[in-house]
N, C-alpha and C. Protein backbone atom coordinates (compact mmCIF):
# COMPACT_ATOMS: atom_id res chain seq x y z
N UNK A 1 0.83 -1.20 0.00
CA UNK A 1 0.00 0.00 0.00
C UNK A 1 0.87 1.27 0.00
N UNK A 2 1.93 1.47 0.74
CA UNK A 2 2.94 2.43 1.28
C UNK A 2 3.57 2.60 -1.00
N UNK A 3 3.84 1.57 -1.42
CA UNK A 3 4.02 1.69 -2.65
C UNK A 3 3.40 2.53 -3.66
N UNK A 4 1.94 2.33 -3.31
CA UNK A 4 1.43 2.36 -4.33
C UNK A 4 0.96 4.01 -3.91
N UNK A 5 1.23 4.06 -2.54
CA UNK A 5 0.71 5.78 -2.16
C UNK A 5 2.22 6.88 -3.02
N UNK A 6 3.05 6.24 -2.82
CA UNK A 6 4.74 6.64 -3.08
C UNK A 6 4.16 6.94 -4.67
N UNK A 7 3.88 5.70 -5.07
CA UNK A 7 4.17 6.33 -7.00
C UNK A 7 3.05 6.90 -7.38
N UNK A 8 1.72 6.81 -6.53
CA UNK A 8 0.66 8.28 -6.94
C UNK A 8 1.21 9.67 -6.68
N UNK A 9 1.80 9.69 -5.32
CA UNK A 9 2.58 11.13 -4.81
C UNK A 9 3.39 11.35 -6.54
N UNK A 10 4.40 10.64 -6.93
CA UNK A 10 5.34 10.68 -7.98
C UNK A 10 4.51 11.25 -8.95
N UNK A 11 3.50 10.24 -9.31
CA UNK A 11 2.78 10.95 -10.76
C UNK A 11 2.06 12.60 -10.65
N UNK A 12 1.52 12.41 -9.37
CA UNK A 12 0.94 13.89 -9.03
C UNK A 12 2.07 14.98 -9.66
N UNK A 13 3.34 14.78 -8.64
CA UNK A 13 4.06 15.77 -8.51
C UNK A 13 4.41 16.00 -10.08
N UNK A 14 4.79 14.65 -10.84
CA UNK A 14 4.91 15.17 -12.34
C UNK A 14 4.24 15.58 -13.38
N UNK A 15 3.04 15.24 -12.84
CA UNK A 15 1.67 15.29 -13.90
C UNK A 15 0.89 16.23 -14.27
N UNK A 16 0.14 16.09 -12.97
CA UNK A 16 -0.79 16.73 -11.99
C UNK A 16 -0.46 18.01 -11.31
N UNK A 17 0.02 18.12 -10.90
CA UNK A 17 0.56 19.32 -10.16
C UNK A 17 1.44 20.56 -11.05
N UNK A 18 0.44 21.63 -11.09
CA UNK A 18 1.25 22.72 -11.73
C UNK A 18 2.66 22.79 -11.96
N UNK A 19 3.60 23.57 -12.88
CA UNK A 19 5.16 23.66 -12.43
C UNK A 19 5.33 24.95 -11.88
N UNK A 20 6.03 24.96 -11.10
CA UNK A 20 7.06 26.24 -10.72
C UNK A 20 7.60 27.41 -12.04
N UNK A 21 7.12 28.25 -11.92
CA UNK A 21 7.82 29.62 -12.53
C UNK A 21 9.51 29.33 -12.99
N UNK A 22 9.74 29.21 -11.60
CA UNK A 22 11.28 29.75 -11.51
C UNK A 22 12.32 28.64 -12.17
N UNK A 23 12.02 27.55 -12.95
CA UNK A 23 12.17 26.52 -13.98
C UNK A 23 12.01 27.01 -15.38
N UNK A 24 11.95 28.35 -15.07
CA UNK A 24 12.01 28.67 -16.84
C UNK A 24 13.72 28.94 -17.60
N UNK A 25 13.61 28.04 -18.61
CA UNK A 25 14.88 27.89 -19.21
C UNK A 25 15.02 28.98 -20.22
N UNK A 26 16.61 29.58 -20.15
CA UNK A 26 16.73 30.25 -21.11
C UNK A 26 17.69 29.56 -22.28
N UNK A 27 17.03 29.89 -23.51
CA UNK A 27 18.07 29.07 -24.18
C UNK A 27 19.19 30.02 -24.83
N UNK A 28 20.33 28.80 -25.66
CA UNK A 28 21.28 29.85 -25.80
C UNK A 28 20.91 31.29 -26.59
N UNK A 29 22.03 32.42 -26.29
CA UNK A 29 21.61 33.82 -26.18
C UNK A 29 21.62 33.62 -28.35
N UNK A 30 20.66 34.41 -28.89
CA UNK A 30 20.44 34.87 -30.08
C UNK A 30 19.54 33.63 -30.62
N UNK A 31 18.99 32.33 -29.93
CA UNK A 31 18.06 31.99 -30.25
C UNK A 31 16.94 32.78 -31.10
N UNK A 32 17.00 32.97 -32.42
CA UNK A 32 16.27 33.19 -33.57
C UNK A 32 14.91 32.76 -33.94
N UNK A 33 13.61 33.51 -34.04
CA UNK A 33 12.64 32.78 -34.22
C UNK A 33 11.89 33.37 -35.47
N UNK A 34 11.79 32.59 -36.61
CA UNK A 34 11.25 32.39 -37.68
C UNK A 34 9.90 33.49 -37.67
N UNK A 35 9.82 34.23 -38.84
CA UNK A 35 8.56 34.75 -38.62
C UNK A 35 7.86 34.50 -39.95
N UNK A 36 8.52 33.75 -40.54
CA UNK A 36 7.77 33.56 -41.69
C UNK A 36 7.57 32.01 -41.90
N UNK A 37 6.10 31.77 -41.32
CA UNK A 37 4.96 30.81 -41.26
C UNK A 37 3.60 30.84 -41.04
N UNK A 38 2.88 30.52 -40.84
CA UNK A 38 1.37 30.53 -41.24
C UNK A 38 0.82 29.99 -40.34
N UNK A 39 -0.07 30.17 -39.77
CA UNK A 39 -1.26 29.73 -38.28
C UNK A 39 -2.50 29.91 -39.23
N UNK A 40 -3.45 29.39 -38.54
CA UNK A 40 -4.51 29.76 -38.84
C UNK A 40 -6.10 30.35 -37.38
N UNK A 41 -6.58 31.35 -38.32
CA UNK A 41 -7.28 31.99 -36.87
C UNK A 41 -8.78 31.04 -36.70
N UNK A 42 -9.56 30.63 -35.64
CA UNK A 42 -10.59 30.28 -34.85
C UNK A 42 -12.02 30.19 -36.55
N UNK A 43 -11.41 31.29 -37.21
CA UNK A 43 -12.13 31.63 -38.17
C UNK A 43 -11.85 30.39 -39.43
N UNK A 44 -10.81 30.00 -39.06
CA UNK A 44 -10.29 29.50 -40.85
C UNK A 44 -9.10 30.37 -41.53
N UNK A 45 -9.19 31.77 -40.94
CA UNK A 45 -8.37 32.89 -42.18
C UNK A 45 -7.22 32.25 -42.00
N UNK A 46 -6.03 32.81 -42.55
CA UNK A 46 -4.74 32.76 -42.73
C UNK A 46 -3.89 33.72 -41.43
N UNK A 47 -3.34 33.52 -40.41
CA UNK A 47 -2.79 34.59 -39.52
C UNK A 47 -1.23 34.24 -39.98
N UNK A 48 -0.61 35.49 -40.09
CA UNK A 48 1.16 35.83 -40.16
C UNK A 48 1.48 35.31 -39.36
N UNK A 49 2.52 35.03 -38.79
CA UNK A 49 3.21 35.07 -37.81
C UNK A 49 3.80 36.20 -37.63
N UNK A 50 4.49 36.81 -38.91
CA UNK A 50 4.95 38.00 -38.96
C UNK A 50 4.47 39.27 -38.06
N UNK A 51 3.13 39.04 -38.48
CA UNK A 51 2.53 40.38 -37.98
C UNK A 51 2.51 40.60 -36.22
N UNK A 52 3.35 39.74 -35.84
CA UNK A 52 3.32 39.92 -34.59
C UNK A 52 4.91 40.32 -34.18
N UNK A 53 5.84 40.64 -35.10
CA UNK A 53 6.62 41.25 -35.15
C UNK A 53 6.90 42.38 -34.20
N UNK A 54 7.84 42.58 -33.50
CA UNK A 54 8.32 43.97 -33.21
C UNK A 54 7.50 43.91 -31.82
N UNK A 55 6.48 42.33 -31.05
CA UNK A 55 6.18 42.70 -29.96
C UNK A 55 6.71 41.45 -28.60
N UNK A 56 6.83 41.52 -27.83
CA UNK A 56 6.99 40.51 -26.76
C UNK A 56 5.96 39.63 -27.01
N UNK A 57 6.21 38.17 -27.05
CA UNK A 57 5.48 36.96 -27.41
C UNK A 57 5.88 36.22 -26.29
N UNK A 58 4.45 35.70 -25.85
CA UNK A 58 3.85 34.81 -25.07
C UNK A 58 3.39 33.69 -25.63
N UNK A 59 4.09 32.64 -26.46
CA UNK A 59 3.69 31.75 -26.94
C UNK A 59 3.42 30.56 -26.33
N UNK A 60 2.30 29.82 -26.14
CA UNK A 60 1.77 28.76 -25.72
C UNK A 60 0.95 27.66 -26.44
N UNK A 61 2.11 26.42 -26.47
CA UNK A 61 2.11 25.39 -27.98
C UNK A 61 1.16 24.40 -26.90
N UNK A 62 -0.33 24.29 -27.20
CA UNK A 62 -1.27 23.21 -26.25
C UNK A 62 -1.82 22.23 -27.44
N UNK A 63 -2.59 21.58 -26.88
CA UNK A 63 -3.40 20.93 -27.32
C UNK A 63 -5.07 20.85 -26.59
N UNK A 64 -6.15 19.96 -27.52
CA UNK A 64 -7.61 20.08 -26.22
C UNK A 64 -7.17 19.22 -25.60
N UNK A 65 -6.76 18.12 -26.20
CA UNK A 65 -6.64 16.80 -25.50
C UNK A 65 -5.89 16.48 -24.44
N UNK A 66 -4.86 17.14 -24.13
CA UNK A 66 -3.34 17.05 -23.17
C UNK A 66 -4.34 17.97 -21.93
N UNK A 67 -4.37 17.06 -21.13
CA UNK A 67 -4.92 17.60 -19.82
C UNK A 67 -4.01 18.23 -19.32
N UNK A 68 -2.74 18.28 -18.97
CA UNK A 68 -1.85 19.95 -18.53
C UNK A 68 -2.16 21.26 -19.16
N UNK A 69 -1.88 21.19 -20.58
CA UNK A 69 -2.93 22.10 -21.51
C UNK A 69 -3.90 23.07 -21.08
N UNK A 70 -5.21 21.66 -20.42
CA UNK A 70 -6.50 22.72 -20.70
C UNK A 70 -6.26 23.20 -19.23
N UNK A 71 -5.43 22.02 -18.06
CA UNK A 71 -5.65 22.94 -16.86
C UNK A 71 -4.85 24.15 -16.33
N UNK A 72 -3.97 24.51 -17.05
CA UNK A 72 -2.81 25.55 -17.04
C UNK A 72 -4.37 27.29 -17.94
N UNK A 73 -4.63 26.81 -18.81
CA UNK A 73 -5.40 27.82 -19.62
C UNK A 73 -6.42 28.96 -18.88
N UNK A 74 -6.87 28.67 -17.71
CA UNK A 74 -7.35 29.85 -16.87
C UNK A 74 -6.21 30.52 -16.36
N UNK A 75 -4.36 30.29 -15.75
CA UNK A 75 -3.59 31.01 -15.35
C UNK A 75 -3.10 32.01 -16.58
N UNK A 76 -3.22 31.25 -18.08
CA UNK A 76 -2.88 31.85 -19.17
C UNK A 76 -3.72 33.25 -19.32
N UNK A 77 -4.92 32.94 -19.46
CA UNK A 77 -5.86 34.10 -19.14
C UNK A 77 -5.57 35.08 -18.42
N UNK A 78 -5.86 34.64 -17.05
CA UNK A 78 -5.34 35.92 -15.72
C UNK A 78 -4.19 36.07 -16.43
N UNK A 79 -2.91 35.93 -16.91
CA UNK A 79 -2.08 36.50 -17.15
C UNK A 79 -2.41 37.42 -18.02
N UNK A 80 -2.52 37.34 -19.28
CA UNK A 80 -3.12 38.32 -20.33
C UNK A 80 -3.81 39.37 -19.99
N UNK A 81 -4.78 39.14 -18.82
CA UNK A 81 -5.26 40.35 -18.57
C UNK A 81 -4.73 41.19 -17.24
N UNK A 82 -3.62 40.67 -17.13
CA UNK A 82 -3.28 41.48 -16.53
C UNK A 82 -3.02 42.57 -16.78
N UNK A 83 -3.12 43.72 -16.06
CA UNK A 83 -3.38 45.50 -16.41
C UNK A 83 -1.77 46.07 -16.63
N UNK A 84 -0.14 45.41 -16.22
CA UNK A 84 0.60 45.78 -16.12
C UNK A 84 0.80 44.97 -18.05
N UNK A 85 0.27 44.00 -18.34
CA UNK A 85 0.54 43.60 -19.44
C UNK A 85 -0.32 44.07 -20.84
N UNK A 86 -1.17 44.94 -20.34
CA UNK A 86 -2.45 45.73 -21.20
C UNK A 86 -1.99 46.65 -22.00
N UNK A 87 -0.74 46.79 -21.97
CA UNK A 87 -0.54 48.21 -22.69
C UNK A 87 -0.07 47.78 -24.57
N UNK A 88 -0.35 47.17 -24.61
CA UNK A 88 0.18 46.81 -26.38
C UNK A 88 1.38 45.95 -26.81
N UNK A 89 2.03 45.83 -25.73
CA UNK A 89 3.42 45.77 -26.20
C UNK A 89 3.60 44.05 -25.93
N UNK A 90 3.05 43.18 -25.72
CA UNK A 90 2.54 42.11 -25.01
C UNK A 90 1.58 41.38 -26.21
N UNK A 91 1.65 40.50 -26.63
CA UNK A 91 0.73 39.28 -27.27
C UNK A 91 0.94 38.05 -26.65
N UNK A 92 -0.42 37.97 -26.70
CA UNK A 92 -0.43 36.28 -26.12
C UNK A 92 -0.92 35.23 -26.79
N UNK A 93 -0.17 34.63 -27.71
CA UNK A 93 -0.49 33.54 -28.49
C UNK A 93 -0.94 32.36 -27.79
N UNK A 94 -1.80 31.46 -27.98
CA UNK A 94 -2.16 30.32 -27.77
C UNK A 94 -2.38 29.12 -29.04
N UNK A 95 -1.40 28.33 -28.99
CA UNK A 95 -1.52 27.84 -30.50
C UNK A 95 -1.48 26.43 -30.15
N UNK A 96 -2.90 26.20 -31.02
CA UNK A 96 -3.32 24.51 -30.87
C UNK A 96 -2.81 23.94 -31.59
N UNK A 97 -2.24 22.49 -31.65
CA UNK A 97 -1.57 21.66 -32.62
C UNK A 97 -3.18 20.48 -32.74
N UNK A 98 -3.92 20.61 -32.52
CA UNK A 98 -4.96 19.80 -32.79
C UNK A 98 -5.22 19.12 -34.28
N UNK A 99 -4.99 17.78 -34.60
CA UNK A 99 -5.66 17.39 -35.55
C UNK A 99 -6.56 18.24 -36.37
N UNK A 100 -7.46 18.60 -35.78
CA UNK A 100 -9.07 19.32 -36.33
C UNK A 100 -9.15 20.90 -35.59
N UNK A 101 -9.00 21.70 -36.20
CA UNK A 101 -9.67 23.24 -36.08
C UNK A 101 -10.99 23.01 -35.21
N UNK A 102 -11.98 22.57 -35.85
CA UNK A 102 -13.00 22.18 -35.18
C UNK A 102 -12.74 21.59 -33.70
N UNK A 103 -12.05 20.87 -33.29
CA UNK A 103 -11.81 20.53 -31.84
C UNK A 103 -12.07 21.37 -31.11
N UNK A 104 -10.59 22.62 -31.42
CA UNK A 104 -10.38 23.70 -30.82
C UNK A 104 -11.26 24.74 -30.61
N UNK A 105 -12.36 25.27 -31.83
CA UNK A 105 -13.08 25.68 -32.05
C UNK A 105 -14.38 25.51 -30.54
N UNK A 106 -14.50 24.09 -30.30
CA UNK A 106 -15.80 23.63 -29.72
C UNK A 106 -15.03 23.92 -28.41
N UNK A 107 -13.53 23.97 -28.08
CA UNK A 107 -13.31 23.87 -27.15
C UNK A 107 -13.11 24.88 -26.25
N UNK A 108 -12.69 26.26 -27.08
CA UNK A 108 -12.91 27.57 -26.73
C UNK A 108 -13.92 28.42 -26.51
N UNK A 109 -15.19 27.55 -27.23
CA UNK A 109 -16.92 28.28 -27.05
C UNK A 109 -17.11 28.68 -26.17
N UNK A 110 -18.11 29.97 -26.02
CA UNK A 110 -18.03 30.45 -24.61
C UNK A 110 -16.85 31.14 -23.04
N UNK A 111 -16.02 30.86 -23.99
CA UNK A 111 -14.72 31.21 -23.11
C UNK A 111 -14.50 32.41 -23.66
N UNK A 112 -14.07 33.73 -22.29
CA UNK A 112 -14.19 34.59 -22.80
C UNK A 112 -12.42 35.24 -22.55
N UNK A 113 -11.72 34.67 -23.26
CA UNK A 113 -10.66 34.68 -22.78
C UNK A 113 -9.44 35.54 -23.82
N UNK A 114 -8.37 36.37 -23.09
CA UNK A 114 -8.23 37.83 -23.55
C UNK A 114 -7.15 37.30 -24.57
N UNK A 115 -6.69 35.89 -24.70
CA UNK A 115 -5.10 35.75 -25.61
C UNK A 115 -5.70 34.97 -27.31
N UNK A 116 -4.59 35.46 -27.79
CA UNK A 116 -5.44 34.94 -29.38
C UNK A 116 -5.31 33.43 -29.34
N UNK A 117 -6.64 32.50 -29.69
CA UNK A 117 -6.44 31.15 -29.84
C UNK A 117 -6.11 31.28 -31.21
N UNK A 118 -4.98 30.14 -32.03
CA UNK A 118 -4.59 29.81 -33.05
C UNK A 118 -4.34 28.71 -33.13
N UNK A 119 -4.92 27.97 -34.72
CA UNK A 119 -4.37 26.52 -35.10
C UNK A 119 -3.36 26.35 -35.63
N UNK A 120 -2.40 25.59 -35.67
CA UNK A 120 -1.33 25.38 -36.92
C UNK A 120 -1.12 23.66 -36.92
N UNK A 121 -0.62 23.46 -38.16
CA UNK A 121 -0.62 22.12 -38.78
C UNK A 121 0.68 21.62 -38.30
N UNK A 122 1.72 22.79 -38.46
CA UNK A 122 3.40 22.18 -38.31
C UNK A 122 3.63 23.70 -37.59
N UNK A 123 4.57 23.07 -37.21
CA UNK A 123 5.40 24.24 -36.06
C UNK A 123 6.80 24.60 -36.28
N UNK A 124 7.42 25.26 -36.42
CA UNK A 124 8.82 25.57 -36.92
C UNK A 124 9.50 25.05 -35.90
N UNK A 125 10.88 24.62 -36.13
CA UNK A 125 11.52 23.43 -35.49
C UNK A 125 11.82 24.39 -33.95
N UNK A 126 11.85 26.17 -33.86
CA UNK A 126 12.56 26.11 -32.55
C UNK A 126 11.10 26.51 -31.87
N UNK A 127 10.31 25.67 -31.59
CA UNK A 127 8.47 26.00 -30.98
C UNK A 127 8.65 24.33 -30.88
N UNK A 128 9.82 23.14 -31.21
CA UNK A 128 9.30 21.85 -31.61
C UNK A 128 9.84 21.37 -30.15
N UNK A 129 9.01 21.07 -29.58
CA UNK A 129 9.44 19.74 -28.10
C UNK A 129 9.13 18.25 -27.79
N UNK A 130 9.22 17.83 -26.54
CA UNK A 130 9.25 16.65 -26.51
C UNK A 130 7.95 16.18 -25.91
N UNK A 131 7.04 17.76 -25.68
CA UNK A 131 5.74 17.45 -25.11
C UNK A 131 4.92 19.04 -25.23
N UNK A 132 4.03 18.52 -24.43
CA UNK A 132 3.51 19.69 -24.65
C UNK A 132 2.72 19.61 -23.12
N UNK A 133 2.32 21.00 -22.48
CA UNK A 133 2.17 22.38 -23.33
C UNK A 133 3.67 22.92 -23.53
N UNK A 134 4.09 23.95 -23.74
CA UNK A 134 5.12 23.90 -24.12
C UNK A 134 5.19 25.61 -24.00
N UNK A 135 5.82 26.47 -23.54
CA UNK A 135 5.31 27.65 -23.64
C UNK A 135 6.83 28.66 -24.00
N UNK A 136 6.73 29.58 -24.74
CA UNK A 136 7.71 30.16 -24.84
C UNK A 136 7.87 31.78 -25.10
N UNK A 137 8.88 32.57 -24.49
CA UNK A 137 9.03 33.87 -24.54
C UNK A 137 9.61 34.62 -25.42
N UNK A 138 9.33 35.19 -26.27
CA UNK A 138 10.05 35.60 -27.37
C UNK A 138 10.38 37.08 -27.31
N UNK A 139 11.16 37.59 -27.40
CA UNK A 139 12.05 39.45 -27.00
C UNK A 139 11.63 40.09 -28.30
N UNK A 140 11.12 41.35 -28.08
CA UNK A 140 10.72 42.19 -29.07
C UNK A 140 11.18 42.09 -30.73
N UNK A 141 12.47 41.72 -30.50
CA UNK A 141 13.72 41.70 -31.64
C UNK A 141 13.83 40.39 -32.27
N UNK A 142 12.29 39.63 -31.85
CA UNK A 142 12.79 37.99 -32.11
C UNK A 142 14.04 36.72 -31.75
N UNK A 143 13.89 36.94 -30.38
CA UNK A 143 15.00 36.08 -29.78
C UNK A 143 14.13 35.27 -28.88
N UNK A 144 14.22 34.09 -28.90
CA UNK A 144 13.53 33.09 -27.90
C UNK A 144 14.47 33.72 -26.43
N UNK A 145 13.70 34.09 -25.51
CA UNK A 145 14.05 34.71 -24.41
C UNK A 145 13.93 33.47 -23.20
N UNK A 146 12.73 32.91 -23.20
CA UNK A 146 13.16 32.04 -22.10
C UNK A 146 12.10 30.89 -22.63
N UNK A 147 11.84 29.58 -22.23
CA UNK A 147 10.89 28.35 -22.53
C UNK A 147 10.47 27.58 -21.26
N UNK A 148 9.91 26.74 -21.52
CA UNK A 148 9.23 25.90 -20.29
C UNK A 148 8.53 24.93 -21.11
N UNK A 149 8.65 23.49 -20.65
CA UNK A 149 7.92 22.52 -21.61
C UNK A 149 7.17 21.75 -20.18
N UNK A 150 5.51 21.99 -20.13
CA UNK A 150 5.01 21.41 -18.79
C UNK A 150 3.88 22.50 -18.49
N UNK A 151 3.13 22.06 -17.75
CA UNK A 151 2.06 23.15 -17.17
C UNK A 151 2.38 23.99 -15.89
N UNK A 152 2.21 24.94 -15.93
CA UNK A 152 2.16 26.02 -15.18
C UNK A 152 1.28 26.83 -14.61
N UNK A 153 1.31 27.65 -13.11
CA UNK A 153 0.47 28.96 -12.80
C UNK A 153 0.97 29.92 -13.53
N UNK A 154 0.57 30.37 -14.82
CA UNK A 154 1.42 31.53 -15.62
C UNK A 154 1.20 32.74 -14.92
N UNK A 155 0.21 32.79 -14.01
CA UNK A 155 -0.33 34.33 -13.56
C UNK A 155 0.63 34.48 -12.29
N UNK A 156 1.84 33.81 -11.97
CA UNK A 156 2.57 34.16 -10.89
C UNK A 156 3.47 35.94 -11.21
N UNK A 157 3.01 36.33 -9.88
CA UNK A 157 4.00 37.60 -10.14
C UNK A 157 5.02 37.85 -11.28
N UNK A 158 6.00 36.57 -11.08
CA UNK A 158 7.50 36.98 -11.43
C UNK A 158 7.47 36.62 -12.73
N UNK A 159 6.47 35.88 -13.48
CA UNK A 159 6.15 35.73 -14.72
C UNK A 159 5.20 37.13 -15.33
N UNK A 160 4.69 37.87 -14.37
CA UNK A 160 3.83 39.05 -14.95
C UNK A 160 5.43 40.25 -15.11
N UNK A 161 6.74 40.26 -14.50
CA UNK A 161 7.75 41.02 -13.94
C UNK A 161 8.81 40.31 -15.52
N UNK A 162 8.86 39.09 -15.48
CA UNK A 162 9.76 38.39 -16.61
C UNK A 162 9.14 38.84 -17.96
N UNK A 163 7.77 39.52 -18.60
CA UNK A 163 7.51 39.39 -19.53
C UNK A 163 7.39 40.98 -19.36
N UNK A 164 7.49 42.06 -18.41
CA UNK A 164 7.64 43.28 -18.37
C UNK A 164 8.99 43.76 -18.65
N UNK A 165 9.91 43.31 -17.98
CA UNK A 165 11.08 43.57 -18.22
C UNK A 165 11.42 43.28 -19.87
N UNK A 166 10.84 42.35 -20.35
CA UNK A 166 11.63 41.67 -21.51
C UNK A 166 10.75 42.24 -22.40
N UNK A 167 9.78 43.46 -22.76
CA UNK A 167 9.07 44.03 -23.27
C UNK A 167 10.06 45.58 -23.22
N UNK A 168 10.34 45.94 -22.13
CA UNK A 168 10.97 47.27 -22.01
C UNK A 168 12.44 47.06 -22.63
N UNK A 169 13.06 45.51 -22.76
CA UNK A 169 14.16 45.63 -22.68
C UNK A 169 14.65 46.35 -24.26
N UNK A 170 15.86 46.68 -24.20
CA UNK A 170 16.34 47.51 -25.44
C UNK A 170 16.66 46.45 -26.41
N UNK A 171 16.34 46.50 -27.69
CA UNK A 171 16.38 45.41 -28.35
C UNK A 171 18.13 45.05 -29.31
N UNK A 172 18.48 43.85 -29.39
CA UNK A 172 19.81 44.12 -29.71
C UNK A 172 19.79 43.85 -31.01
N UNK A 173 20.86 43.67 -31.63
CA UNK A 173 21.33 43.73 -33.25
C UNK A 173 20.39 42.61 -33.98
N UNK A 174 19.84 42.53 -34.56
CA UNK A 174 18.77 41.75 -35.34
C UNK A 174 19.81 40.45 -36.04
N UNK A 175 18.80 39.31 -36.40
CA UNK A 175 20.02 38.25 -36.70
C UNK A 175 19.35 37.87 -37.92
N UNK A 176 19.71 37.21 -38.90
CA UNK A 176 18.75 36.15 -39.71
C UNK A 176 18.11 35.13 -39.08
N UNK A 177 16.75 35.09 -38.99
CA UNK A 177 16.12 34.12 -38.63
C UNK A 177 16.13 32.70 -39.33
N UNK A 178 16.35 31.17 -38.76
CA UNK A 178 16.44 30.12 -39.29
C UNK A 178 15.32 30.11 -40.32
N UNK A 179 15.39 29.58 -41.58
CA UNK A 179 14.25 29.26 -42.33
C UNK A 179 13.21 28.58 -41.75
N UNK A 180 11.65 28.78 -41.69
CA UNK A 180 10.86 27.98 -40.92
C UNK A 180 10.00 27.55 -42.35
């Protein structure tokens, strides 16, 4: 019995249980992120990637199905609306890898929630992990700033402070982005 309480505690703690903030990885410095690829919006249209250019990105790679996913997606929210993150300079992507548009579609109904939901088919290799959700920070200038692959309370302080700072920060010498 003592066993079997031991490897539920285990799965909780890995599963089940939110992650910690302060586990956010930065990867190496000039990490480059592609802006030329294609999402698609809630609608069907065609969304840029581009056009989100020139702002701090909050990218969050989910699925409906991946239960970390949907239970992380109310902290995603409170984050977005947060009032220190309201001022423009801030997008919050949410991008479904779902089989079917339609999934996502049925799964967002009624949710009145402040970050853009988006579908995409393929994902450019530096958004590509070993799971999902998968969430990542991108610097005004297009530099993957920091990542996290796992569910999270995104609405913690120091994540509302990590995506302020890295919005104000001064942007450095622009690079070629990897082909996506």
């Amino acid at each position: 019995m003592a066993f079997v309480l031991a490897a539920f505690w285990v799965v909780y703690l890995i599963v089940a249980r939110p992650g910690r903030i302060d586990d956010l990885d930065a990867p190496g410095p000039g990490t480059a992120v592609p802006y030329d690829w294609k999402l698609e919006g809630l609608d069907g249209a065609p969304v840029e990637f581009a056009s989100f250019r020139g702002k701090t990105l909050f990218v969050n790679v989910w699925a409906t199905w991946c239960g970390p996913c949907v239970r992380e997606m109310p902290s995603i929210a409170r984050l977005a609306a947060e009032p220190d993150l309201q001022k423009g300079d801030v997008a919050f992507l949410c991008i479904a890898t779902d089989d079917s548009i339609e999934d996502v579609r049925r799964f967002v109904a009624g949710k009145d929630w402040p970050m853009t939901i988006l579908h995409a088919r393929a994902l450019p290799p530096v958004f590509l992990t070993d799971g999902i959700p998968a969430t990542f920070f991108v610097s005004p200038d297009g530099r993957l700033a920091y990542s996290r692959v796992g569910g999270a309370e995104w609405d913690a302080p120091e994540v509302v402070k990590k995506l302020r700072d890295l919005a104000a920060s001064p942007p450095k010498a622009p690079t070629a982005p990897p082909a996506g």
